[in-house]
PDB file of N, CA and C in Angstrom:
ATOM      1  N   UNK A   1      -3.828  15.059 -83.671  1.00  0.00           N
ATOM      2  CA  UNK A   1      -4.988  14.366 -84.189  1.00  0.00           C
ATOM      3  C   UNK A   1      -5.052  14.558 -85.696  1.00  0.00           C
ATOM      4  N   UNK A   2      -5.181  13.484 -86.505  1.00  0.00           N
ATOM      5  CA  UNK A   2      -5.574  13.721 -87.879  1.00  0.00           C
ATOM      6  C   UNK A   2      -6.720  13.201 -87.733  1.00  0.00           C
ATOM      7  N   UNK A   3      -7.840  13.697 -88.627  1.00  0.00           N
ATOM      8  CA  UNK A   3      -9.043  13.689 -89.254  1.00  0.00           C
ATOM      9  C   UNK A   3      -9.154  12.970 -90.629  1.00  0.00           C
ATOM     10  N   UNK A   4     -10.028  11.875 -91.103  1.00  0.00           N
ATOM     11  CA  UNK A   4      -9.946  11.315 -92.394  1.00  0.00           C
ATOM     12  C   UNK A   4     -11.604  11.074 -92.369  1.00  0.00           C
ATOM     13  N   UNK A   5     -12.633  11.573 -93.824  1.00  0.00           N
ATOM     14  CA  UNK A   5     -13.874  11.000 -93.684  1.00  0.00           C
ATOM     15  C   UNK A   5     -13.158   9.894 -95.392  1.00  0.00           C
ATOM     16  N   UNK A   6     -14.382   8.902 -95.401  1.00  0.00           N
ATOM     17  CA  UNK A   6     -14.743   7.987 -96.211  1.00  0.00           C
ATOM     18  C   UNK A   6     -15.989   8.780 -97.064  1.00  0.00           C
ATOM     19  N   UNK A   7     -16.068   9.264 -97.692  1.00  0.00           N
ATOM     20  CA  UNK A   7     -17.175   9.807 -98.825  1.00  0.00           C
ATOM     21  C   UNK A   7     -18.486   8.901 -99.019  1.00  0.00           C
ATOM     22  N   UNK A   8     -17.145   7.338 -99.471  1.00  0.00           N
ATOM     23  CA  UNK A   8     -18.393   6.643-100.169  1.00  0.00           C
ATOM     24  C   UNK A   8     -19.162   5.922 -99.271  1.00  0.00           C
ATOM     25  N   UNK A   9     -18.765   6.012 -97.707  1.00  0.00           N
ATOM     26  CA  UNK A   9     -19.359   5.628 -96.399  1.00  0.00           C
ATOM     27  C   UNK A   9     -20.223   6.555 -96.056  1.00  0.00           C
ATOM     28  N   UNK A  10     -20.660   7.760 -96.086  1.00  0.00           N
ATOM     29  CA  UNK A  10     -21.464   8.892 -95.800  1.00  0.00           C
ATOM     30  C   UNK A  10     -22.458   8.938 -96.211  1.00  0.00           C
ATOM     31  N   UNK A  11     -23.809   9.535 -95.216  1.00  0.00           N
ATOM     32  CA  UNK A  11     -25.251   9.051 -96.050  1.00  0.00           C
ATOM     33  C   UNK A  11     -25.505  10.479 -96.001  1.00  0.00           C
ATOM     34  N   UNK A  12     -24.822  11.007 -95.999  1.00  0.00           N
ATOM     35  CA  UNK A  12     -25.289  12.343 -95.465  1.00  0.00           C
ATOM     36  C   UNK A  12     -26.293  13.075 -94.089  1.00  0.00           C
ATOM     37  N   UNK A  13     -26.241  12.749 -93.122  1.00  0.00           N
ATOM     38  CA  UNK A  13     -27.101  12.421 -91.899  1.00  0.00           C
ATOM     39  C   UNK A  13     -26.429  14.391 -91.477  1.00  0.00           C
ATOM     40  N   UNK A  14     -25.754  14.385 -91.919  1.00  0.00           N
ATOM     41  CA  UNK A  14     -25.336  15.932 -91.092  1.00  0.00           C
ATOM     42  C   UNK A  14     -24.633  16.164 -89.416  1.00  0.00           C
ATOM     43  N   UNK A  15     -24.630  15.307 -89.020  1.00  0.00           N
ATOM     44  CA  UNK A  15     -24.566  15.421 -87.379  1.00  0.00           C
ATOM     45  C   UNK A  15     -23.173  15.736 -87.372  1.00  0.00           C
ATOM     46  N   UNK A  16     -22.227  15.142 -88.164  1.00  0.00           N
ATOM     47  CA  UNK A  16     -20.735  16.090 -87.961  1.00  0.00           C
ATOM     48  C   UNK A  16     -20.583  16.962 -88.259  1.00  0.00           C
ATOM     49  N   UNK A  17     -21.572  18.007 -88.921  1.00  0.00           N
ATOM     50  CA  UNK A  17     -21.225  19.409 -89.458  1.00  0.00           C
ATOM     51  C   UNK A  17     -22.358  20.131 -88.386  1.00  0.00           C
ATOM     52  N   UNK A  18     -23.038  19.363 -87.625  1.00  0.00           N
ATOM     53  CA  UNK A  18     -24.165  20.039 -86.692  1.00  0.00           C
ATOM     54  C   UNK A  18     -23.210  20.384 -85.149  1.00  0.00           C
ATOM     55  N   UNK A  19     -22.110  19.134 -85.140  1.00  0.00           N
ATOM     56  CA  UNK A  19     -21.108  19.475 -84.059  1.00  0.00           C
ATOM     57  C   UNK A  19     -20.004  19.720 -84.142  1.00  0.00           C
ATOM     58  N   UNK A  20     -19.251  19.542 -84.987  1.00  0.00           N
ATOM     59  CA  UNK A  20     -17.882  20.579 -85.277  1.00  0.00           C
ATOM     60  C   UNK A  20     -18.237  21.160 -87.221  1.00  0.00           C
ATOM     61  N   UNK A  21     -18.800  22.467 -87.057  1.00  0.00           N
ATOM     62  CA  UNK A  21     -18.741  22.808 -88.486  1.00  0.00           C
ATOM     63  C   UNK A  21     -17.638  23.601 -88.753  1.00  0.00           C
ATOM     64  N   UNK A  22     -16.547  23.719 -87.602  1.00  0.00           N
ATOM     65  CA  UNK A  22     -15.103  24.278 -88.229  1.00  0.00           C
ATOM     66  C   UNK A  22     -14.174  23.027 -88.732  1.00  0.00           C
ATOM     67  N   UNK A  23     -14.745  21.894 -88.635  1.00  0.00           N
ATOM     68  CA  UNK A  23     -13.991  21.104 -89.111  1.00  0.00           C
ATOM     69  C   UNK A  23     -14.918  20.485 -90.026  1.00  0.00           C
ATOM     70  N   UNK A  24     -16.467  20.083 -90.163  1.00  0.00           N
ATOM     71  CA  UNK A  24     -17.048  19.549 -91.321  1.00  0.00           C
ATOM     72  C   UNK A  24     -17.800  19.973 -91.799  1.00  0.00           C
ATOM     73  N   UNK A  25     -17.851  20.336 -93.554  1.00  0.00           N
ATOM     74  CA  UNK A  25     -19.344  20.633 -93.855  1.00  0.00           C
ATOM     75  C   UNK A  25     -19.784  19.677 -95.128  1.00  0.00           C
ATOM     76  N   UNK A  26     -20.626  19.968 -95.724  1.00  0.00           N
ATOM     77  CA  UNK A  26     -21.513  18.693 -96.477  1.00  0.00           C
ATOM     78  C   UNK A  26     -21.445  19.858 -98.205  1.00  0.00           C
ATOM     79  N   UNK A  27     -21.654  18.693 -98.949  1.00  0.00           N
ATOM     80  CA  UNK A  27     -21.649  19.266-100.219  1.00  0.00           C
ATOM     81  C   UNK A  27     -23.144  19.413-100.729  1.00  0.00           C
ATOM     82  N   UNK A  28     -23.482  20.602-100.923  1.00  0.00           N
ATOM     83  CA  UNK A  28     -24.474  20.984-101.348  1.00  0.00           C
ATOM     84  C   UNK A  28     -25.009  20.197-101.958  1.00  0.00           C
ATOM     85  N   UNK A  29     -25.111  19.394-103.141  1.00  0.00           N
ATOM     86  CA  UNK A  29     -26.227  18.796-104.405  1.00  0.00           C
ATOM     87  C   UNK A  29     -26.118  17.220-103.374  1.00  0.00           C
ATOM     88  N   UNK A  30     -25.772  16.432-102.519  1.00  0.00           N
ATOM     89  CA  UNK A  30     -25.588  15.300-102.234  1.00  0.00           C
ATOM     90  C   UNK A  30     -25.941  14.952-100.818  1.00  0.00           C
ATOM     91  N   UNK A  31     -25.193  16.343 -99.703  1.00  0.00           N
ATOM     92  CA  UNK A  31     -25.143  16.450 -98.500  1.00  0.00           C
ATOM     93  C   UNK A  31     -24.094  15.034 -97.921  1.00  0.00           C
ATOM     94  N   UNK A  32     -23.008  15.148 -98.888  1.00  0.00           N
ATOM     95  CA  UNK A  32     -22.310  14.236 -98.627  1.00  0.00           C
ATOM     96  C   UNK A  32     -21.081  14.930 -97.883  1.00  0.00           C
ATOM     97  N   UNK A  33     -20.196  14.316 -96.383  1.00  0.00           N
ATOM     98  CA  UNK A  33     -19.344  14.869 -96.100  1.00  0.00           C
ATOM     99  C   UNK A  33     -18.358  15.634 -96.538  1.00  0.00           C
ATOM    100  N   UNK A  34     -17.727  17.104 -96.404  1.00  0.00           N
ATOM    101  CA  UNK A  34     -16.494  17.510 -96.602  1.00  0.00           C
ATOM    102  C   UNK A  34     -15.641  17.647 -95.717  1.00  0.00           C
ATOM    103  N   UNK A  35     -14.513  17.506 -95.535  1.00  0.00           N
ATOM    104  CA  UNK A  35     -12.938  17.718 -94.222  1.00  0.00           C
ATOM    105  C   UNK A  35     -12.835  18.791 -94.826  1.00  0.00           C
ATOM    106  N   UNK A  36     -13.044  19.757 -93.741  1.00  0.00           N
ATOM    107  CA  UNK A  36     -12.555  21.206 -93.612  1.00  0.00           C
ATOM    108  C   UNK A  36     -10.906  21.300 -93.413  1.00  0.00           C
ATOM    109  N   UNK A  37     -10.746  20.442 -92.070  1.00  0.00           N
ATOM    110  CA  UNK A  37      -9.862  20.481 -91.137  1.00  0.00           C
ATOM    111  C   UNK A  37      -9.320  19.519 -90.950  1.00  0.00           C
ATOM    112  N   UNK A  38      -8.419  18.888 -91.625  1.00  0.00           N
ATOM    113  CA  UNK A  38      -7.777  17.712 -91.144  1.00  0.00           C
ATOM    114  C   UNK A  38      -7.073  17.372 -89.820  1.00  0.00           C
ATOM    115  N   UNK A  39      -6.632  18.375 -89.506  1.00  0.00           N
ATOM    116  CA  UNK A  39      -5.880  18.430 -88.458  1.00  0.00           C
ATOM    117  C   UNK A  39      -6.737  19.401 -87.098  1.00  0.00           C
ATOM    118  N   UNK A  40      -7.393  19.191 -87.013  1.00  0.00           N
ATOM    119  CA  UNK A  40      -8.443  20.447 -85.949  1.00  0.00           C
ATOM    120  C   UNK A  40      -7.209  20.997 -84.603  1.00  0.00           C
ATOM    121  N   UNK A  41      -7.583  21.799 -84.555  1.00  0.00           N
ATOM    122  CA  UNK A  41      -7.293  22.253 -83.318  1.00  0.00           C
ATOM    123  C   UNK A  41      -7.460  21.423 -81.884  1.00  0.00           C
ATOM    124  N   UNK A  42      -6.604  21.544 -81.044  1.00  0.00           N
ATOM    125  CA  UNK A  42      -7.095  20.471 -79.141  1.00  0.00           C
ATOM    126  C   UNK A  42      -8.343  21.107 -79.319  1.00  0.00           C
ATOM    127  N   UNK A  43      -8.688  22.197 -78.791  1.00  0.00           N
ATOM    128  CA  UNK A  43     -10.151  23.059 -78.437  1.00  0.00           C
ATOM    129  C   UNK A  43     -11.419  21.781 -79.056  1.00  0.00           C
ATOM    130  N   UNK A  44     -10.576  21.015 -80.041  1.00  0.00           N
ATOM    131  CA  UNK A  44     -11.973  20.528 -81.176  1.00  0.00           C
ATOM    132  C   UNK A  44     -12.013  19.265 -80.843  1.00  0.00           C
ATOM    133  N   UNK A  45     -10.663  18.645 -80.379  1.00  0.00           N
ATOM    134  CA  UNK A  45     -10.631  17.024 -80.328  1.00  0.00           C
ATOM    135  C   UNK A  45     -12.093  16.386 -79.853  1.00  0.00           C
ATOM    136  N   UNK A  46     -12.493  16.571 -78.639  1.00  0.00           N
ATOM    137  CA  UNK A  46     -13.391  15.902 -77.968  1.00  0.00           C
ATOM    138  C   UNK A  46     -14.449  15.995 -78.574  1.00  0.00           C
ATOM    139  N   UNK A  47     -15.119  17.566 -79.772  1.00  0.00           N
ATOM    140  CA  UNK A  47     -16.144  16.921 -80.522  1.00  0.00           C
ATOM    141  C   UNK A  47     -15.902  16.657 -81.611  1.00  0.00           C
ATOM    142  N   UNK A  48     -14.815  16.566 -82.166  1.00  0.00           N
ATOM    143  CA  UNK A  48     -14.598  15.590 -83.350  1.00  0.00           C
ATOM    144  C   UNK A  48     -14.515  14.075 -83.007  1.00  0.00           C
ATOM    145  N   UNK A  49     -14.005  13.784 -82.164  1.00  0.00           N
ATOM    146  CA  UNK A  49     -14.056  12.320 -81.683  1.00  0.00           C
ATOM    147  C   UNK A  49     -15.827  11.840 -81.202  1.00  0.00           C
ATOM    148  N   UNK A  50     -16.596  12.585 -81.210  1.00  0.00           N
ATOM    149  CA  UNK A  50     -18.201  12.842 -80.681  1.00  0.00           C
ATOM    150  C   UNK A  50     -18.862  12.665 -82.016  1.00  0.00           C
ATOM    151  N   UNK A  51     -17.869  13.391 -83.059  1.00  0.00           N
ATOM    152  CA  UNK A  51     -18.817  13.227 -83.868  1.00  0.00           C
ATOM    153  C   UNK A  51     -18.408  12.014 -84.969  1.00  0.00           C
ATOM    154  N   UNK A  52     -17.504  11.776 -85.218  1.00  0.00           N
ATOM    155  CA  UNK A  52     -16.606  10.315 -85.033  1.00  0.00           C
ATOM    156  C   UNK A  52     -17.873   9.263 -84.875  1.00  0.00           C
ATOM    157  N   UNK A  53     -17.601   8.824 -83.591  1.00  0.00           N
ATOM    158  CA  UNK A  53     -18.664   8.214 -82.498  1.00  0.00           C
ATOM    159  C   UNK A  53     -19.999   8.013 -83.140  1.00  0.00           C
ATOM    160  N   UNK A  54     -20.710   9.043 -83.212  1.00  0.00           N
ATOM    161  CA  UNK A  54     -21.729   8.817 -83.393  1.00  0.00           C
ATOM    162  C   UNK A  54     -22.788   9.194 -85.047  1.00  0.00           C
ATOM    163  N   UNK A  55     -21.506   9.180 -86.146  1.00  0.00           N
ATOM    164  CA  UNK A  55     -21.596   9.099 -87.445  1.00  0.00           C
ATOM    165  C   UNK A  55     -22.615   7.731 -87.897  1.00  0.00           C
ATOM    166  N   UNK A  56     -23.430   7.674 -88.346  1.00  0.00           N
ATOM    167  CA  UNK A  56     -24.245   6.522 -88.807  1.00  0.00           C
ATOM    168  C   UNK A  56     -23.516   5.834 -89.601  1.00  0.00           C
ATOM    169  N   UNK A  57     -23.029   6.342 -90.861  1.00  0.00           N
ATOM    170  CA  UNK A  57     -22.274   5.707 -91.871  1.00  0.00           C
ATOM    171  C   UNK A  57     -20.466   4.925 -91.661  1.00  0.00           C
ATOM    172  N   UNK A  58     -20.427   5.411 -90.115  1.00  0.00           N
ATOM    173  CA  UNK A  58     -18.708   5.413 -89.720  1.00  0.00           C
ATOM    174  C   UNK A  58     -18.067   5.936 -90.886  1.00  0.00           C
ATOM    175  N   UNK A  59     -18.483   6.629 -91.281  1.00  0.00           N
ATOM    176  CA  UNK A  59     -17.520   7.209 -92.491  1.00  0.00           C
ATOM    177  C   UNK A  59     -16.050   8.367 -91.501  1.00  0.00           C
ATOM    178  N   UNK A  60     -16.126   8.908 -90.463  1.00  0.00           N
ATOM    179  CA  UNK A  60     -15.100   9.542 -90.228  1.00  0.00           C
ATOM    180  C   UNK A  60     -13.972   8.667 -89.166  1.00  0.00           C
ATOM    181  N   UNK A  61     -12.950   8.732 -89.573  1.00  0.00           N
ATOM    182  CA  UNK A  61     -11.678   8.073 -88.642  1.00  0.00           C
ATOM    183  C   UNK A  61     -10.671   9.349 -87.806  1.00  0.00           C
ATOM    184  N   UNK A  62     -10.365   8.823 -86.737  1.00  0.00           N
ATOM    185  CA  UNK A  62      -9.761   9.658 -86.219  1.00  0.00           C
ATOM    186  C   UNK A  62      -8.323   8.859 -85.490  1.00  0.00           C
ATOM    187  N   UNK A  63      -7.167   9.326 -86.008  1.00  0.00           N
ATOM    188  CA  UNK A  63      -6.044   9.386 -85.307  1.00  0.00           C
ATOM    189  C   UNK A  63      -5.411  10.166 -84.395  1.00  0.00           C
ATOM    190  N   UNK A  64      -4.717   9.500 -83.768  1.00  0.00           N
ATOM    191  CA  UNK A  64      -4.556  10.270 -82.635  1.00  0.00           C
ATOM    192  C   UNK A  64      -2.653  11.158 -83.259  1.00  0.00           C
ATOM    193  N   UNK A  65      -2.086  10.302 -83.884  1.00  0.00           N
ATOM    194  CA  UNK A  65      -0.941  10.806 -84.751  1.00  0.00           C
ATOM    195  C   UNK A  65      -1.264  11.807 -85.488  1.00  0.00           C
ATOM    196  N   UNK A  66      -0.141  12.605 -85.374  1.00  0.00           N
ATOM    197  CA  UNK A  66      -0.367  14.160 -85.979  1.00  0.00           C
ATOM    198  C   UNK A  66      -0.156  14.025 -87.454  1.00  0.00           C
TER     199      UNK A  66
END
């Protein structure tokens, strides 16, 4: 799985760093997405793809190619 967010797609809503925060956290002055983890661990797939899903801004993409 690779992991990719869009920045300038992000409203900052938080919900991907509320469900995988080993893979996302937000930048302090903006609360705009950061990729921790590009590549997450299996253990993570299903809530990175969750949080994917249900991003307001669709700012995060997920491949299934390593």
């Amino acid at each position: 799985m690779k992991v990719t967010v869009d920045e300038a797609k992000c409203c900052g809503a938080g919900t991907c760093v509320m469900l995988a925060p080993d893979v996302f956290d937000q930048r302090d002055d903006d609360g705009i997405v950061i990729l921790l983890d590009e590549h997450p661990g299996e253990a993570l797939h299903g809530v990175v793809r969750e949080a994917a899903s249900v991003c307001p801004g669709v700012a995060i993409s997920v491949s299934e190619d390593a």
